[in-house]
N, C-alpha and C. Protein backbone atom coordinates (compact mmCIF):
# COMPACT_ATOMS: atom_id res chain seq x y z
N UNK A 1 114.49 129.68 124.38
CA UNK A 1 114.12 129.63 122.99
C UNK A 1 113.89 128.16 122.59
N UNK A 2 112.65 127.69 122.03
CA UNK A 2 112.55 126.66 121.70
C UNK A 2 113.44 126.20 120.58
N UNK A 3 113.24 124.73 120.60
CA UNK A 3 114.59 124.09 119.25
C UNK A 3 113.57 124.03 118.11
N UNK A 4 114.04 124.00 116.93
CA UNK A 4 112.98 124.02 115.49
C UNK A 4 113.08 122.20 115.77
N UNK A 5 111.69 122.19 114.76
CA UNK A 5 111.44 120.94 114.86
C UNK A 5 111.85 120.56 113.62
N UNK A 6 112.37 118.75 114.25
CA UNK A 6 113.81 118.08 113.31
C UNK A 6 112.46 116.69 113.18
N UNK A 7 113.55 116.12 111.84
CA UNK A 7 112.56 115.25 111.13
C UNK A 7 113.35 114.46 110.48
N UNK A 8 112.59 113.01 109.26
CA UNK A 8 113.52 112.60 108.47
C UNK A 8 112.08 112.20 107.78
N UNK A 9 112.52 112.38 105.95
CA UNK A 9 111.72 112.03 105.11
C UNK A 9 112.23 111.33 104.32
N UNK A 10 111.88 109.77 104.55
CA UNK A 10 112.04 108.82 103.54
C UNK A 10 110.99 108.77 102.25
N UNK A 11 112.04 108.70 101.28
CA UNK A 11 110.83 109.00 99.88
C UNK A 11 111.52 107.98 99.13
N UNK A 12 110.41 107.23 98.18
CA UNK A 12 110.79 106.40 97.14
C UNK A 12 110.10 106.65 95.74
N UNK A 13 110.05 106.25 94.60
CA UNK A 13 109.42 106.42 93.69
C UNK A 13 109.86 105.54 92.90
N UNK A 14 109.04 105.17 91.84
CA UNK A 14 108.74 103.62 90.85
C UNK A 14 108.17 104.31 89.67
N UNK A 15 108.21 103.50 88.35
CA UNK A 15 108.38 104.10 86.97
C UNK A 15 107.98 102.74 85.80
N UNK A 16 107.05 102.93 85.46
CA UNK A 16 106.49 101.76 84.43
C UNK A 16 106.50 102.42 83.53
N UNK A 17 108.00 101.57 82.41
CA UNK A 17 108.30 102.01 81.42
C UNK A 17 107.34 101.91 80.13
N UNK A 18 106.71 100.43 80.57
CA UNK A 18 105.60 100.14 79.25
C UNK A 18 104.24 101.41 79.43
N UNK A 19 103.94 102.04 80.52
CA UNK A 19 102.78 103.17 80.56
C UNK A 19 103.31 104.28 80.64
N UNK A 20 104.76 104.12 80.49
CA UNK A 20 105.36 106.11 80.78
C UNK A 20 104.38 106.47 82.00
N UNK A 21 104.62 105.72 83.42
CA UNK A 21 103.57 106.41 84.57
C UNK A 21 104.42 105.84 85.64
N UNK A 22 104.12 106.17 86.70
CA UNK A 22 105.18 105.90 87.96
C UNK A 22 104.15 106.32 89.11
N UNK A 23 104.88 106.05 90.53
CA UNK A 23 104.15 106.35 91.54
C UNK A 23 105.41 106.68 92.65
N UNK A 24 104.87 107.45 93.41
CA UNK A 24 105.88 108.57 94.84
C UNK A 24 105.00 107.87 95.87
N UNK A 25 105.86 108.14 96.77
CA UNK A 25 105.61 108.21 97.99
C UNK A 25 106.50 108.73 99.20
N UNK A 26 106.10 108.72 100.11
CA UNK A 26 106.83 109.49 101.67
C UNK A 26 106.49 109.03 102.66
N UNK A 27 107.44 109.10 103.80
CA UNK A 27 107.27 108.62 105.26
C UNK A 27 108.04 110.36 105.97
N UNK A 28 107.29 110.76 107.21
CA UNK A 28 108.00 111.68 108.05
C UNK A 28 108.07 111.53 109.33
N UNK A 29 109.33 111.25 109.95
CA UNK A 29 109.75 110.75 110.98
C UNK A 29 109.85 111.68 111.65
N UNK A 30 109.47 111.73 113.19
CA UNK A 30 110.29 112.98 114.04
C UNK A 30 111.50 112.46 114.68
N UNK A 31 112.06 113.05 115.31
CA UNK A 31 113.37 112.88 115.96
C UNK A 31 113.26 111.30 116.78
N UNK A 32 112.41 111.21 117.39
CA UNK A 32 112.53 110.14 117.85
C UNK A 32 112.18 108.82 117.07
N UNK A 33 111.91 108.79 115.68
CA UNK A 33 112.06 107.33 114.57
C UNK A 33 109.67 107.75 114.45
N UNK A 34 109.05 108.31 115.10
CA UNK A 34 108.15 108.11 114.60
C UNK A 34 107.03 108.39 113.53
N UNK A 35 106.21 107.72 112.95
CA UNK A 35 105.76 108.59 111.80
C UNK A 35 104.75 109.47 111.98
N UNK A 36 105.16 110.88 111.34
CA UNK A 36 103.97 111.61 111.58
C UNK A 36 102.99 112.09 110.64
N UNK A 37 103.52 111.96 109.08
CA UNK A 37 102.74 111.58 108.17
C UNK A 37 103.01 110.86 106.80
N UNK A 38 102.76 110.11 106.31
CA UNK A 38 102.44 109.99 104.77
C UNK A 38 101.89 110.02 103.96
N UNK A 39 102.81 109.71 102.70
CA UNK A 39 101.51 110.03 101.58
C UNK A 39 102.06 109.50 100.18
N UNK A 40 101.37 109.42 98.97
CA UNK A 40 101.65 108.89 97.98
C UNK A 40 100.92 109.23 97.13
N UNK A 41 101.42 108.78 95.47
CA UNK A 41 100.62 109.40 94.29
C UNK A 41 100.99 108.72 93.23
N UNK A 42 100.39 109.26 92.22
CA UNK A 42 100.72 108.36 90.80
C UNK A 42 101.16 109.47 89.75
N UNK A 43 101.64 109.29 89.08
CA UNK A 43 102.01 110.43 87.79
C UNK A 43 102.03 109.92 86.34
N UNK A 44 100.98 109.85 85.89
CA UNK A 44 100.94 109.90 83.91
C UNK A 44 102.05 110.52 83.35
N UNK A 45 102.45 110.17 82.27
CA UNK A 45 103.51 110.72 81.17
C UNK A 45 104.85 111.23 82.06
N UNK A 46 105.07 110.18 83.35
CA UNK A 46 106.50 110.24 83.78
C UNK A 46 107.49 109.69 82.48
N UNK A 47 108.57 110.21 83.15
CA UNK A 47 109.92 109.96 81.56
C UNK A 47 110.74 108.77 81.83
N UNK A 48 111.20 108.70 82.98
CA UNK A 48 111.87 108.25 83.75
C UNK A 48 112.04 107.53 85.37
N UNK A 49 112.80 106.86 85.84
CA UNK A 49 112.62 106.54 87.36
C UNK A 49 113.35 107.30 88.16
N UNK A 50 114.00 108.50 87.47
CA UNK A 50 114.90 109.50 88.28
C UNK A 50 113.71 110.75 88.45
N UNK A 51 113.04 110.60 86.86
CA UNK A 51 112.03 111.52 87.50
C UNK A 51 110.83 111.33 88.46
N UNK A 52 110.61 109.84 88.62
CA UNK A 52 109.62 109.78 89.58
C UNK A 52 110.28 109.49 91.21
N UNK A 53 111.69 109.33 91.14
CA UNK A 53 112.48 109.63 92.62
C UNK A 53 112.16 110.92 92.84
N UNK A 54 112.72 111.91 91.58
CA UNK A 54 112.77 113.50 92.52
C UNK A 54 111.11 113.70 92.69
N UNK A 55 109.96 113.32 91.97
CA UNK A 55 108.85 114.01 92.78
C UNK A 55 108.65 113.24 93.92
N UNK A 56 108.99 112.22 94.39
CA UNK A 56 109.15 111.85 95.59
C UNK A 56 109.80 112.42 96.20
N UNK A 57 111.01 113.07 96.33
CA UNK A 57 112.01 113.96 96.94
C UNK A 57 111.11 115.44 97.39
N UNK A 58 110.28 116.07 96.10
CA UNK A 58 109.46 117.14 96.26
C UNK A 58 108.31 116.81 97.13
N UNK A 59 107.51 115.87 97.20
CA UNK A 59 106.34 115.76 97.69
C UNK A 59 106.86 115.37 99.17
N UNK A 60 107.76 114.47 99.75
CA UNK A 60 108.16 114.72 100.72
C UNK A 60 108.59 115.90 101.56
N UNK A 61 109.45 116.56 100.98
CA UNK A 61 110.09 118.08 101.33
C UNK A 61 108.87 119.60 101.46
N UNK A 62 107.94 118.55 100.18
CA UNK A 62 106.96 120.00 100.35
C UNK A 62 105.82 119.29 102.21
N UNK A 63 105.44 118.49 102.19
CA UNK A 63 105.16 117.99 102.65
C UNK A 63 105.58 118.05 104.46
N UNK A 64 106.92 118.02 104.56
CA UNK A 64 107.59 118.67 105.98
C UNK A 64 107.34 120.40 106.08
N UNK A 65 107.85 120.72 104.97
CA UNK A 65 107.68 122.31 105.41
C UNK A 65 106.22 122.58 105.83
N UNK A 66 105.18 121.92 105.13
CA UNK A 66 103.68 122.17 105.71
C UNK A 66 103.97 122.39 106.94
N UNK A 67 104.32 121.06 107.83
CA UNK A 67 104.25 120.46 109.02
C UNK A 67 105.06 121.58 109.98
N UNK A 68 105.87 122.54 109.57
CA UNK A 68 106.45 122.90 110.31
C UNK A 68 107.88 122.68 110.83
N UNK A 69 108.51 121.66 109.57
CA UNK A 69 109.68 120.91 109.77
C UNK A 69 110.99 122.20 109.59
N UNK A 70 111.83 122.12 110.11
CA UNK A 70 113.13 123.32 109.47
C UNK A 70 114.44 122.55 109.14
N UNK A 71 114.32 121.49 110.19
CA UNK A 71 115.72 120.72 109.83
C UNK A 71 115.51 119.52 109.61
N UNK A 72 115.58 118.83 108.64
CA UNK A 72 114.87 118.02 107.73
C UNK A 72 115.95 117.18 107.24
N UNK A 73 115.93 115.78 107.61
CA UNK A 73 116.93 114.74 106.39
C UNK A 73 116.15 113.95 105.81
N UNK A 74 116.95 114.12 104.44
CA UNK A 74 116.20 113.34 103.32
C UNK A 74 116.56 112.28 102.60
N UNK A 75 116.31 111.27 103.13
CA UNK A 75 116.34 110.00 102.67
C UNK A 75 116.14 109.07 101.55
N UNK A 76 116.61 108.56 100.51
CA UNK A 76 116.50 108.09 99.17
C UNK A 76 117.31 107.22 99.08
N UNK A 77 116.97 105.77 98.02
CA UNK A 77 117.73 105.08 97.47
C UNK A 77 117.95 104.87 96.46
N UNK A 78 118.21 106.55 95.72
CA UNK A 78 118.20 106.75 94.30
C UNK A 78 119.71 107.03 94.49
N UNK A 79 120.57 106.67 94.19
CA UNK A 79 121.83 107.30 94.14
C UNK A 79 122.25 108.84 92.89
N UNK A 80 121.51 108.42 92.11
CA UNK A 80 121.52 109.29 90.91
C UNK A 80 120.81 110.51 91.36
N UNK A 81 119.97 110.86 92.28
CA UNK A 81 119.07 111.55 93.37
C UNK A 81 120.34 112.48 93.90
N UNK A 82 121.01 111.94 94.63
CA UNK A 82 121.92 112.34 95.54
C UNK A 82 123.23 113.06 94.31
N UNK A 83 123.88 112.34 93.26
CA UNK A 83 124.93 112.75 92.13
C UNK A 83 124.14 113.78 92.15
N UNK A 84 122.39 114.05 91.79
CA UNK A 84 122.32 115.51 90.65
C UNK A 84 121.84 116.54 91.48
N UNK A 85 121.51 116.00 93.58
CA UNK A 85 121.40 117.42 94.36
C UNK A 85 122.59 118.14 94.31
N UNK A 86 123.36 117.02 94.66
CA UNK A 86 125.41 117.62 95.03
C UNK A 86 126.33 118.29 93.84
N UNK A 87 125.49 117.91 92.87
CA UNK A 87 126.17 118.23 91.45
C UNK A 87 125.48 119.53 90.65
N UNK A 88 126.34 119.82 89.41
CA UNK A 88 125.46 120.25 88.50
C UNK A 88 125.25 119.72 87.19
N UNK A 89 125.42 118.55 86.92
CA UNK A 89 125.54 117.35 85.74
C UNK A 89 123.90 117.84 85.32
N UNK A 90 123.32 117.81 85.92
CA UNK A 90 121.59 117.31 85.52
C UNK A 90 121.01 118.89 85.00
N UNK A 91 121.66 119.85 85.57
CA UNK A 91 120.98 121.62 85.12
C UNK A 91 120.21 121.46 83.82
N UNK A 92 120.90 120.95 82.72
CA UNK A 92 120.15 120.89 81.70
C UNK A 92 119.21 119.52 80.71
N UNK A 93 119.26 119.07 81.30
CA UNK A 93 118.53 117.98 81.90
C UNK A 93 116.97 117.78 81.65
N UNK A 94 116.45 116.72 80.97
CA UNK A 94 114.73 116.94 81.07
C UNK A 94 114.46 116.91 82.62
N UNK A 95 115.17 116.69 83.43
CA UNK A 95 114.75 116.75 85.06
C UNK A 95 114.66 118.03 85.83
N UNK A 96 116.10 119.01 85.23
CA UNK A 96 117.01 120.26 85.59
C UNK A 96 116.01 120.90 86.67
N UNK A 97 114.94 121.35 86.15
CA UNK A 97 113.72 121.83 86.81
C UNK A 97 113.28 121.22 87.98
N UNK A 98 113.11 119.86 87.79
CA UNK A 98 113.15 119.46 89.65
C UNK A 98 114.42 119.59 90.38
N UNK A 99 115.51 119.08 89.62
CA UNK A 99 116.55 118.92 90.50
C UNK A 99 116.98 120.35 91.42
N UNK A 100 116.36 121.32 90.37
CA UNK A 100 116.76 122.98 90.88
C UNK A 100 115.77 122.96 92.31
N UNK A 101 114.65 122.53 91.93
CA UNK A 101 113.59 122.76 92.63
C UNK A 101 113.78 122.03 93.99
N UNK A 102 114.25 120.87 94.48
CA UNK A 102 114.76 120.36 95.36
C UNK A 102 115.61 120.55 96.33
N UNK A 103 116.86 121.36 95.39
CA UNK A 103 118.24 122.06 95.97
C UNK A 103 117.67 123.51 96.98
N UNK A 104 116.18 124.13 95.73
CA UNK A 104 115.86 125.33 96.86
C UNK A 104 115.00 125.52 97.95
N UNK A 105 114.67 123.75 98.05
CA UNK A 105 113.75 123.77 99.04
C UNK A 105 114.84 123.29 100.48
């Protein structure tokens, strides 16, 4: 039986408070450190820099499952990222909706 294919998705995201706009991005590593794809974007009428971490978190994650990924680590240097996957502080939240959305991917 073959092994599912393992990965790591580094994601970052940035937030310009004076344009309410931000930008994502992603790296996907396979097991052995190399990249097998990226990608990046911009987002109008972002709120926040937590909200432009988690669509980095999403666009990465959606992004592996394309590929065929099953076991997947996800990489961020949002700490507040990590408090509202592990938590439920954020449920109601102008974010709640990604953060849910993240946890079920």
């Amino acid at each position: 039986m073959a092994t599912p294919p393992t990965g790591r998705a580094e994601v970052d995201g940035s937030f310009k408070i004076q344009e309410a706009s931000g930008g994502w991005g992603y790296v996907i590593r396979d097991e052995s450190g190399a990249v097998i794809q990226s990608g990046w974007g911009r987002k109008d009428f972002a709120c926040s820099p937590l909200h432009m971490e988690l669509l980095a978190c999403l666009q990465g994650l959606g992004a592996a499952i394309q590929l065929g990924i099953q076991n997947l680590e996800l990489e961020t240097d949002a700490k507040q990222v990590v408090e509202a996957v592990h938590g439920n502080e954020f449920r109601l939240s102008l974010v709640g909706g990604l953060v849910h959305e993240v946890k079920e991917l």
